[in-house]
PDB file of N, CA and C in Angstrom:
ATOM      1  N   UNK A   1     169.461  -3.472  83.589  1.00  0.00           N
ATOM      2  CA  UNK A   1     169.715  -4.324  82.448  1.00  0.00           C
ATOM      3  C   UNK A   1     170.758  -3.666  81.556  1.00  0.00           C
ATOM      4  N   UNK A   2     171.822  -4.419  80.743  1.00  0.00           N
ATOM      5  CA  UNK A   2     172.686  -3.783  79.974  1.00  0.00           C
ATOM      6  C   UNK A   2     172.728  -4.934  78.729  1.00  0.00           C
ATOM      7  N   UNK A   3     173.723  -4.345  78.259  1.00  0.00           N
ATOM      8  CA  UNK A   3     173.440  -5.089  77.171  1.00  0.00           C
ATOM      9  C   UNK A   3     175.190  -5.843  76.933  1.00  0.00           C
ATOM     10  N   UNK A   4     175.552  -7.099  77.041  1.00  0.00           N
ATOM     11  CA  UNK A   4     176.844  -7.857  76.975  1.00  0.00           C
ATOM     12  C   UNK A   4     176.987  -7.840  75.840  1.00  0.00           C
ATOM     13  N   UNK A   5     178.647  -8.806  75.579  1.00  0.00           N
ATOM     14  CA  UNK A   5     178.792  -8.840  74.129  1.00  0.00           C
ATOM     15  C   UNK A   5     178.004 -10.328  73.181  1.00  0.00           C
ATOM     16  N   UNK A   6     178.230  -9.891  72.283  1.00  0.00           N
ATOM     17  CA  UNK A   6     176.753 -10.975  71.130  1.00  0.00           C
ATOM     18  C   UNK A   6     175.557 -10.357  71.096  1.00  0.00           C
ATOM     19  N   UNK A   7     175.557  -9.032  71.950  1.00  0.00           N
ATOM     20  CA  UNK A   7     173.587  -8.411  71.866  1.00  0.00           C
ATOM     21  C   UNK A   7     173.050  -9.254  73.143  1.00  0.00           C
ATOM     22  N   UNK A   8     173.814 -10.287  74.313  1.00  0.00           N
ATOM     23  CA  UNK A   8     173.049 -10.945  74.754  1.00  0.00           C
ATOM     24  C   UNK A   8     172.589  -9.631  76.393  1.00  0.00           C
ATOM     25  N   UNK A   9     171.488 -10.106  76.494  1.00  0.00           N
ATOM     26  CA  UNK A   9     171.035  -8.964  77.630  1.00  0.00           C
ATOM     27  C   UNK A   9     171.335  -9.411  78.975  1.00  0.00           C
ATOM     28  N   UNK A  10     172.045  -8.547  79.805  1.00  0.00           N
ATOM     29  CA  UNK A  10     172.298  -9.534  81.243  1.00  0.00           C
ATOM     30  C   UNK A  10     171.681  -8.608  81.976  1.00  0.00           C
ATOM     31  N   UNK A  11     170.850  -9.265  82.720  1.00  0.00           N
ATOM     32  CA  UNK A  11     170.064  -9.237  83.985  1.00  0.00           C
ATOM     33  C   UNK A  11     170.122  -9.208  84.961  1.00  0.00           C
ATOM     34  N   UNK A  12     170.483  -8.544  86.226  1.00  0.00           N
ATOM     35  CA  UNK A  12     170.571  -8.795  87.771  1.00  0.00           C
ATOM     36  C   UNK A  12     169.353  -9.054  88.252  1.00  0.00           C
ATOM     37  N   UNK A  13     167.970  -8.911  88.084  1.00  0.00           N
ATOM     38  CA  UNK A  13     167.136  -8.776  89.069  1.00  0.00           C
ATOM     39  C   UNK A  13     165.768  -9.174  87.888  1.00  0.00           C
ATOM     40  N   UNK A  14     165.639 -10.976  87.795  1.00  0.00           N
ATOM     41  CA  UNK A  14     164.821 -11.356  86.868  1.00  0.00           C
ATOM     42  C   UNK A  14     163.621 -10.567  87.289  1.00  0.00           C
ATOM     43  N   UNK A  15     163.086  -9.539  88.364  1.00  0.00           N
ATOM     44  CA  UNK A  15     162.012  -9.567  88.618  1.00  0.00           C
ATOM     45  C   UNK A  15     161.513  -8.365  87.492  1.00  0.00           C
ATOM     46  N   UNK A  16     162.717  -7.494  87.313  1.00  0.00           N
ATOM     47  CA  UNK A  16     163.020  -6.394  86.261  1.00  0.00           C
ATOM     48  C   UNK A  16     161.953  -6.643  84.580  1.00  0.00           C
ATOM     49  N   UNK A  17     162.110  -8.326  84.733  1.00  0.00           N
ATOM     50  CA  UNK A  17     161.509  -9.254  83.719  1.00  0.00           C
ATOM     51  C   UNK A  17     159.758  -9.198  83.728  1.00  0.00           C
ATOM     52  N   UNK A  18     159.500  -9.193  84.874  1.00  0.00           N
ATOM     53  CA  UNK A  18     157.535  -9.309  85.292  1.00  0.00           C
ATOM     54  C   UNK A  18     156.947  -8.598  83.674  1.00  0.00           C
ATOM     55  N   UNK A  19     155.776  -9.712  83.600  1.00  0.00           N
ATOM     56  CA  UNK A  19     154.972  -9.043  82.600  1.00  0.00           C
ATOM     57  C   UNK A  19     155.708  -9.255  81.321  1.00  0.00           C
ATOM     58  N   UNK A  20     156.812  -9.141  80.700  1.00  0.00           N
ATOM     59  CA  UNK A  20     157.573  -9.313  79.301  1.00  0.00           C
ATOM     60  C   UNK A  20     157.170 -10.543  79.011  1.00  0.00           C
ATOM     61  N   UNK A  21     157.937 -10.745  78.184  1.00  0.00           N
ATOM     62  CA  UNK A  21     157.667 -12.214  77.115  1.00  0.00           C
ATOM     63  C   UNK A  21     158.249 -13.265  78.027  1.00  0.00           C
ATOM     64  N   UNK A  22     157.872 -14.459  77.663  1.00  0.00           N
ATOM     65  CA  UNK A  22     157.937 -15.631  78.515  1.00  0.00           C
ATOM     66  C   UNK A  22     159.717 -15.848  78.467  1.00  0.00           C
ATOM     67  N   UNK A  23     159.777 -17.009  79.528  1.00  0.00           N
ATOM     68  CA  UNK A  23     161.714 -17.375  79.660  1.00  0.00           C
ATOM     69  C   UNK A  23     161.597 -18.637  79.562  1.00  0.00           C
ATOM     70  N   UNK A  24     162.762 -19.683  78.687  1.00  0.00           N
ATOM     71  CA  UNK A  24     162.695 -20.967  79.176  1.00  0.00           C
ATOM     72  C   UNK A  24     164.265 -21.141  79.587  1.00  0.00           C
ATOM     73  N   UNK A  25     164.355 -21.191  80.808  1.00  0.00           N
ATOM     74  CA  UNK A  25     165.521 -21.249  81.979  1.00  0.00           C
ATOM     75  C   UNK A  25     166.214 -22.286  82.055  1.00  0.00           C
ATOM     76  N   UNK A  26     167.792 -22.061  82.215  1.00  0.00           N
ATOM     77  CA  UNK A  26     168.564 -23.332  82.700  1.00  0.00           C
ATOM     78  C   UNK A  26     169.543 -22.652  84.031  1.00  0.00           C
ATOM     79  N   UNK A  27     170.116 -23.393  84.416  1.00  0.00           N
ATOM     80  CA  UNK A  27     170.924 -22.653  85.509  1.00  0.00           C
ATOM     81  C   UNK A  27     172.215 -23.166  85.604  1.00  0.00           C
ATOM     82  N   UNK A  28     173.366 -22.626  85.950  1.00  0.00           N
ATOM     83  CA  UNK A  28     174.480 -23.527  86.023  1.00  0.00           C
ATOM     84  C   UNK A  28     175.518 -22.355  85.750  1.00  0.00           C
ATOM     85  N   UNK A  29     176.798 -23.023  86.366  1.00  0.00           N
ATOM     86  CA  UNK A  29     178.101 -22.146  86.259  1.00  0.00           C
ATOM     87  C   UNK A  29     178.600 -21.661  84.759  1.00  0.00           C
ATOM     88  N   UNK A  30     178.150 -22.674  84.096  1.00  0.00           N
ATOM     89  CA  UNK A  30     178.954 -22.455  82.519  1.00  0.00           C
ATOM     90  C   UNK A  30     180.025 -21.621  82.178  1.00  0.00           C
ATOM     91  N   UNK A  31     181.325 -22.223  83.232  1.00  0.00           N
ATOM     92  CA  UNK A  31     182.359 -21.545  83.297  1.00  0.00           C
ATOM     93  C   UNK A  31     182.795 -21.944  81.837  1.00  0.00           C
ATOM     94  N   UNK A  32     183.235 -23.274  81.578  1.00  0.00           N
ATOM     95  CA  UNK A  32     183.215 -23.505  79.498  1.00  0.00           C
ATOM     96  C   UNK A  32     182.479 -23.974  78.664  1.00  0.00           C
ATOM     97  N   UNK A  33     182.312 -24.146  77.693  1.00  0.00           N
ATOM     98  CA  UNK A  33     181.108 -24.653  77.177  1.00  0.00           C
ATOM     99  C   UNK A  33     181.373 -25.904  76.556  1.00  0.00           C
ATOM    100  N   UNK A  34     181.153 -27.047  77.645  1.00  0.00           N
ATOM    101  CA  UNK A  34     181.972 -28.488  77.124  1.00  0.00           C
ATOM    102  C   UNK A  34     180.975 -29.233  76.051  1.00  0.00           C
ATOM    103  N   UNK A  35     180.845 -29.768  75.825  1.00  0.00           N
ATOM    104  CA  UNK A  35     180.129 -30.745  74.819  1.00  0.00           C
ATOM    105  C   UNK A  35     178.907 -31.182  75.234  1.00  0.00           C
ATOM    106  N   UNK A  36     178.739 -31.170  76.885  1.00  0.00           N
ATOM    107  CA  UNK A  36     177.634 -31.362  77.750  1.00  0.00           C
ATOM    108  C   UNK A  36     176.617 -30.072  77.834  1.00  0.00           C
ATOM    109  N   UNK A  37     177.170 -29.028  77.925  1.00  0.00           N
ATOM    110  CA  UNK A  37     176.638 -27.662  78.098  1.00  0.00           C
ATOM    111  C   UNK A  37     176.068 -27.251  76.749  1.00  0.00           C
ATOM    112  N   UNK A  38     176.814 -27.504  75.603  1.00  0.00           N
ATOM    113  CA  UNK A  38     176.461 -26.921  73.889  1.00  0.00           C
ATOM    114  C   UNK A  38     175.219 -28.238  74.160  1.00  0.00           C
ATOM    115  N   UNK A  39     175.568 -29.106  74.074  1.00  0.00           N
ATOM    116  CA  UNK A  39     173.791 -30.220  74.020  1.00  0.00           C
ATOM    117  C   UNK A  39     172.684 -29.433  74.739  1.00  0.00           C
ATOM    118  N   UNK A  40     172.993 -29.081  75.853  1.00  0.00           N
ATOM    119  CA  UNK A  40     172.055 -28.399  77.097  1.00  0.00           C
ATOM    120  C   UNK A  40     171.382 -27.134  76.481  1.00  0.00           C
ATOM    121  N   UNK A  41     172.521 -26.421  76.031  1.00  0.00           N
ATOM    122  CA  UNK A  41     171.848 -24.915  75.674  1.00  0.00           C
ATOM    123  C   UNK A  41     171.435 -25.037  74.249  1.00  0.00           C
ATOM    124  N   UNK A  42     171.674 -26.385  73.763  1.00  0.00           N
ATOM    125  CA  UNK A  42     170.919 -26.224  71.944  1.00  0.00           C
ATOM    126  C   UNK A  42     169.549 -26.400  72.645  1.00  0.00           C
ATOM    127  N   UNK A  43     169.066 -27.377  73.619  1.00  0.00           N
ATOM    128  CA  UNK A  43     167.852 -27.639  73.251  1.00  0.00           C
ATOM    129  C   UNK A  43     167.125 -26.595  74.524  1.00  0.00           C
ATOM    130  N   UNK A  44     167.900 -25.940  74.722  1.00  0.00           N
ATOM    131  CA  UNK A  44     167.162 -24.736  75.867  1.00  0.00           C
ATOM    132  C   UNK A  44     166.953 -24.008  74.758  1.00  0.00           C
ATOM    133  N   UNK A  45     167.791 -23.114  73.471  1.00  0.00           N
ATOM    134  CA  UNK A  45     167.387 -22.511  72.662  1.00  0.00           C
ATOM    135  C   UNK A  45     166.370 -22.618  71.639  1.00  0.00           C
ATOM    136  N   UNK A  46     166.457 -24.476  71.289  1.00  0.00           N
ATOM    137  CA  UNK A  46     165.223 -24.744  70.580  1.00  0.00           C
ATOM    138  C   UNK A  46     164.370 -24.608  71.183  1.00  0.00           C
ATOM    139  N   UNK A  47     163.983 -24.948  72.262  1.00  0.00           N
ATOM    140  CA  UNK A  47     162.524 -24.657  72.993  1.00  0.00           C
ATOM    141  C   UNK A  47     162.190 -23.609  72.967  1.00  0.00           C
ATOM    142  N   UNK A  48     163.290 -22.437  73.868  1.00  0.00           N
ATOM    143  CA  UNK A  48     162.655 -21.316  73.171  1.00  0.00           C
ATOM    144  C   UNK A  48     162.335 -20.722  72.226  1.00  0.00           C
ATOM    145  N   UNK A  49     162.518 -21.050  71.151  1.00  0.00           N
ATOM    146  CA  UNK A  49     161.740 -21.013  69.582  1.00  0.00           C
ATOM    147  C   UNK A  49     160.781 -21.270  69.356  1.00  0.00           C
ATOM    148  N   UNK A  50     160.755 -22.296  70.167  1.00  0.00           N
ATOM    149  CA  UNK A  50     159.344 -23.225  69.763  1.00  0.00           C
ATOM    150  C   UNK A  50     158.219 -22.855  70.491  1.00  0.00           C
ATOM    151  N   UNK A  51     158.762 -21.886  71.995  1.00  0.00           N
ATOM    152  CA  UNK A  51     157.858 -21.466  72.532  1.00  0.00           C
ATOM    153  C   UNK A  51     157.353 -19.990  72.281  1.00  0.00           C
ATOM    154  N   UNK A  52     158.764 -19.294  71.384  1.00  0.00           N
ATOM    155  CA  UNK A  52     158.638 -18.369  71.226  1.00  0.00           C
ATOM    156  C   UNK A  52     158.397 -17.081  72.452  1.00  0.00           C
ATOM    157  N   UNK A  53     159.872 -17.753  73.006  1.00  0.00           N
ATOM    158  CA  UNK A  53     160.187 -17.264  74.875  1.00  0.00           C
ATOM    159  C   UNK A  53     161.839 -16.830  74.259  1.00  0.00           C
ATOM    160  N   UNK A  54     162.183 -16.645  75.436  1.00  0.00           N
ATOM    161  CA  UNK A  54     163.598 -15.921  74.969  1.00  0.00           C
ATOM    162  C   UNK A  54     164.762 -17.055  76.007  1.00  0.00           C
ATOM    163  N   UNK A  55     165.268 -18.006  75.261  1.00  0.00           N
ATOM    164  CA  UNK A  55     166.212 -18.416  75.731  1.00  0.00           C
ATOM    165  C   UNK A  55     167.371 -17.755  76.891  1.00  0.00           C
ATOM    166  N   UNK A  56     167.363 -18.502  78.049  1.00  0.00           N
ATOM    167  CA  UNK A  56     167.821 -17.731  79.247  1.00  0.00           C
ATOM    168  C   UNK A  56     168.310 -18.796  80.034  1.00  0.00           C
ATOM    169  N   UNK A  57     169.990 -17.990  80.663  1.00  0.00           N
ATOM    170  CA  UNK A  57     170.657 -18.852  81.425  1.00  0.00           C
ATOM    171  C   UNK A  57     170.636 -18.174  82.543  1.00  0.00           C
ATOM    172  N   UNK A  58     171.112 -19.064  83.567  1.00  0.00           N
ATOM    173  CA  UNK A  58     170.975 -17.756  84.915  1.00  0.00           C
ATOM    174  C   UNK A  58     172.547 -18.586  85.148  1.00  0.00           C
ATOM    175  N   UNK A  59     173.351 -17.724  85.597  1.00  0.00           N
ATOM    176  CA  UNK A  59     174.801 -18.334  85.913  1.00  0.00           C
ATOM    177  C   UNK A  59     175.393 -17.281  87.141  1.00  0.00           C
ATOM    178  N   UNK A  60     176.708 -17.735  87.372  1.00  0.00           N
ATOM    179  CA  UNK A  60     176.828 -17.320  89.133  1.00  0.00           C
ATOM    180  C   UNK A  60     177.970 -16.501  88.672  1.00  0.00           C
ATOM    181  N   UNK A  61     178.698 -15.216  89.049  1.00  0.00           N
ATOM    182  CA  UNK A  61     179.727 -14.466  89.230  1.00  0.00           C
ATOM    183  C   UNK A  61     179.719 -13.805  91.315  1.00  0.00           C
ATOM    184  N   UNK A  62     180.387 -14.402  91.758  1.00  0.00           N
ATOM    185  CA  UNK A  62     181.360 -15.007  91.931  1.00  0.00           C
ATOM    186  C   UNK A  62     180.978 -17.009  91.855  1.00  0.00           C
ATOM    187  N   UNK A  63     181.294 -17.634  91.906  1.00  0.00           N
ATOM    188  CA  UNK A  63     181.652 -18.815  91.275  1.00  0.00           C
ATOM    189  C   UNK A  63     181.116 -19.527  92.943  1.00  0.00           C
ATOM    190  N   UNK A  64     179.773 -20.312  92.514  1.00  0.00           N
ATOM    191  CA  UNK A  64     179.268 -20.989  94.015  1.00  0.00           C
ATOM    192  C   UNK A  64     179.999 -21.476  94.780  1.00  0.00           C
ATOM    193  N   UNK A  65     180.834 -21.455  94.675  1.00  0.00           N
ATOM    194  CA  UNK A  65     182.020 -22.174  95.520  1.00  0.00           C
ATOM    195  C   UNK A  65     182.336 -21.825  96.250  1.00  0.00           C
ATOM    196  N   UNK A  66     183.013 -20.320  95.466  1.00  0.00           N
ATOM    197  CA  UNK A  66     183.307 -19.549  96.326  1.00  0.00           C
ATOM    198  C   UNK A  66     182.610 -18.624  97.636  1.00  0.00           C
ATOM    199  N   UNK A  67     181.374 -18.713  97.007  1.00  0.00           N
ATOM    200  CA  UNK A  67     180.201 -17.975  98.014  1.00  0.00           C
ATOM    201  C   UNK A  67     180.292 -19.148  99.251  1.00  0.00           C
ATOM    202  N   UNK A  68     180.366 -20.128  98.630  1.00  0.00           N
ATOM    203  CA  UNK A  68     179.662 -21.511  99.733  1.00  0.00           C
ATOM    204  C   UNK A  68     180.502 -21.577 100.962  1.00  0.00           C
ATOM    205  N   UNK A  69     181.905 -20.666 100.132  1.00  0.00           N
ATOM    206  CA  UNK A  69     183.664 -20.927 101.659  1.00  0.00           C
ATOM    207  C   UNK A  69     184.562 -22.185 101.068  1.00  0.00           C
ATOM    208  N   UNK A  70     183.967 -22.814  99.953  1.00  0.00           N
ATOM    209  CA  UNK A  70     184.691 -24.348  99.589  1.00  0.00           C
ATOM    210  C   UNK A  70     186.162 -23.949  98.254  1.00  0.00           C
ATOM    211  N   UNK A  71     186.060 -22.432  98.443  1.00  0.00           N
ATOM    212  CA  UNK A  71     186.992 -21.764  97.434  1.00  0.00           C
ATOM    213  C   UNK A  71     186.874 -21.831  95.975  1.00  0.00           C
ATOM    214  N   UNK A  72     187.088 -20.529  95.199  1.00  0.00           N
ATOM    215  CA  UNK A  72     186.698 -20.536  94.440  1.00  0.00           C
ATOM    216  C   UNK A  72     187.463 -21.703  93.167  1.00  0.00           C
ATOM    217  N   UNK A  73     187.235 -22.600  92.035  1.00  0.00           N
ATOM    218  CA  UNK A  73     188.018 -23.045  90.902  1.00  0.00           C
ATOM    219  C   UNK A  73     188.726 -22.255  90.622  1.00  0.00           C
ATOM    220  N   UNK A  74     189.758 -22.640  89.738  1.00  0.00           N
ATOM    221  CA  UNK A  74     190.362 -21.787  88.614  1.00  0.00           C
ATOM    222  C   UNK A  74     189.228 -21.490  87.239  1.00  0.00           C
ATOM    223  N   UNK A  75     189.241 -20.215  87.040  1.00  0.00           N
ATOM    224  CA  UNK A  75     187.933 -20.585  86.298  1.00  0.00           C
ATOM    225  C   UNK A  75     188.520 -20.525  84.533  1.00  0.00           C
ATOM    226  N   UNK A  76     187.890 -20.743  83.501  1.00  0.00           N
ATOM    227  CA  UNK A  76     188.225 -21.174  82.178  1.00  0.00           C
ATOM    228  C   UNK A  76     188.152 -19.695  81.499  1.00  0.00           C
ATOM    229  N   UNK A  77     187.662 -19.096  81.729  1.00  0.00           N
ATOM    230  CA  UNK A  77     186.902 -17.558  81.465  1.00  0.00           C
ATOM    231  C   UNK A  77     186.645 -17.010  82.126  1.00  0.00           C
ATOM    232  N   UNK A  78     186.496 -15.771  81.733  1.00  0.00           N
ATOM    233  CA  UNK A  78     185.962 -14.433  82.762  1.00  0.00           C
ATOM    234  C   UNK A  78     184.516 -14.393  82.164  1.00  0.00           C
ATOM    235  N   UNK A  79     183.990 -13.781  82.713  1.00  0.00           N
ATOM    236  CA  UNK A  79     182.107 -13.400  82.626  1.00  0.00           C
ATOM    237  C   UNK A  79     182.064 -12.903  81.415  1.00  0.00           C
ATOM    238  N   UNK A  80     182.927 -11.690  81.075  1.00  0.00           N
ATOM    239  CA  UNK A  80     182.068 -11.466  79.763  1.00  0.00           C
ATOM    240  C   UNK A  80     182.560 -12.158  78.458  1.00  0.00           C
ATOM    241  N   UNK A  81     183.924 -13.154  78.673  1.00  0.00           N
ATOM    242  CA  UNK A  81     183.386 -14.386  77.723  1.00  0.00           C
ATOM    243  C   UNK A  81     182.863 -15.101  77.550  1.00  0.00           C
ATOM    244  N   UNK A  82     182.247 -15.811  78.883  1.00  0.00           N
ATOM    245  CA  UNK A  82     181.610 -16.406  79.294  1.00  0.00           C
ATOM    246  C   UNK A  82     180.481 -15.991  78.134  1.00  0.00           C
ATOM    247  N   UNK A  83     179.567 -14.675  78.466  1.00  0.00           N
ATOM    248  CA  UNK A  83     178.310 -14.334  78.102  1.00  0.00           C
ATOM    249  C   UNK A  83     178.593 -14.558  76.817  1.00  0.00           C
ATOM    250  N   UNK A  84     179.695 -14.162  75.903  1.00  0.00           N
ATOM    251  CA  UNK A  84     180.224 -13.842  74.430  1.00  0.00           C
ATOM    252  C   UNK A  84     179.440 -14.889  73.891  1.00  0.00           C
ATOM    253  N   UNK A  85     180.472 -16.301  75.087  1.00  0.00           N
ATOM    254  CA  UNK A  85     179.911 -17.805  74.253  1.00  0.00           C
ATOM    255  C   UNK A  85     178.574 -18.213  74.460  1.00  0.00           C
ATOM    256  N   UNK A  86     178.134 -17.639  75.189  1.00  0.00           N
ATOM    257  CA  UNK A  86     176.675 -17.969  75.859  1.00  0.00           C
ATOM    258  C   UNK A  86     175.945 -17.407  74.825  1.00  0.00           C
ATOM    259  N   UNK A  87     176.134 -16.551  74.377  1.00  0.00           N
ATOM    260  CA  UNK A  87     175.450 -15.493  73.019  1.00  0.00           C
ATOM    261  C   UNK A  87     175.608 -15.999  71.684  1.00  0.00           C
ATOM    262  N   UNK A  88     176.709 -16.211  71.873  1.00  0.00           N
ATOM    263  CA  UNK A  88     177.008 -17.204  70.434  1.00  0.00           C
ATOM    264  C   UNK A  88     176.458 -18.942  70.054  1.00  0.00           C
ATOM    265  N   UNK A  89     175.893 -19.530  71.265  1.00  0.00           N
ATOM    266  CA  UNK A  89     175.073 -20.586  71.215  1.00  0.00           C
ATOM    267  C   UNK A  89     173.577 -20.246  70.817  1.00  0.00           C
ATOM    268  N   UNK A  90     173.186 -18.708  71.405  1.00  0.00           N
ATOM    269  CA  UNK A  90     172.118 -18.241  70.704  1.00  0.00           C
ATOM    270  C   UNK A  90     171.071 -18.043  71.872  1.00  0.00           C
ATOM    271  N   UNK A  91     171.639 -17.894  73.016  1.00  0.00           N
ATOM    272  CA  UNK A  91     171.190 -17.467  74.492  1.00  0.00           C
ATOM    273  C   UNK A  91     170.986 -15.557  74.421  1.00  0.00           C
ATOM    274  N   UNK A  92     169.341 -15.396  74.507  1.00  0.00           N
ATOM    275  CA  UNK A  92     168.779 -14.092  74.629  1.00  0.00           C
ATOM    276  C   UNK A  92     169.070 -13.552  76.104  1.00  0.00           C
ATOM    277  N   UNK A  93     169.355 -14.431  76.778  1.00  0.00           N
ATOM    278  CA  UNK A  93     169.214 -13.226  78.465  1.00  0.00           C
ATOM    279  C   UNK A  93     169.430 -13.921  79.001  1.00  0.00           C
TER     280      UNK A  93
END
């Protein structure tokens, strides 16, 4: 576990997680954060408030695409802006 920029915590190996405080999860590339994604991750963050869990995205580096052979996008950001903005919506891990 390390720690990205915004304080947000990035994770390789949720299992690292067992036993800690609860997660309420979304998943997805969130290469930018369009108008669809800020709706998505407000109410992933409210929940986790409400559940008093730690708001959590799980997202892909290298880019599913590219894993899949269908080549990778051009992507909008690199990862650790990615996380910056991901942190700045108010995403714990």
């Amino acid at each position: 576990m390390t720690t990205g920029p915004g304080g947000v915590e990035i994770v390789t190996d949720l299992r690292a997680r067992r036993g800690r405080v609860a997660l309420v999860v979304t998943v997805g590339a969130f290469d930018s954060l369009h108008r669809g994604h800020r709706r998505l991750l407000g109410t992933l963050v409210e929940e986790a408030r409400r559940r008093e869990a730690l708001a959590t995205v799980i997202t892909f580096e290298p880019h599913p695409d590219a894993v899949l052979g269908r080549g990778a996008p051009l992507l909008l950001c690199d990862p650790l802006e990615r996380v910056a903005r991901l942190a700045a919506m108010g995403v714990d891990l």
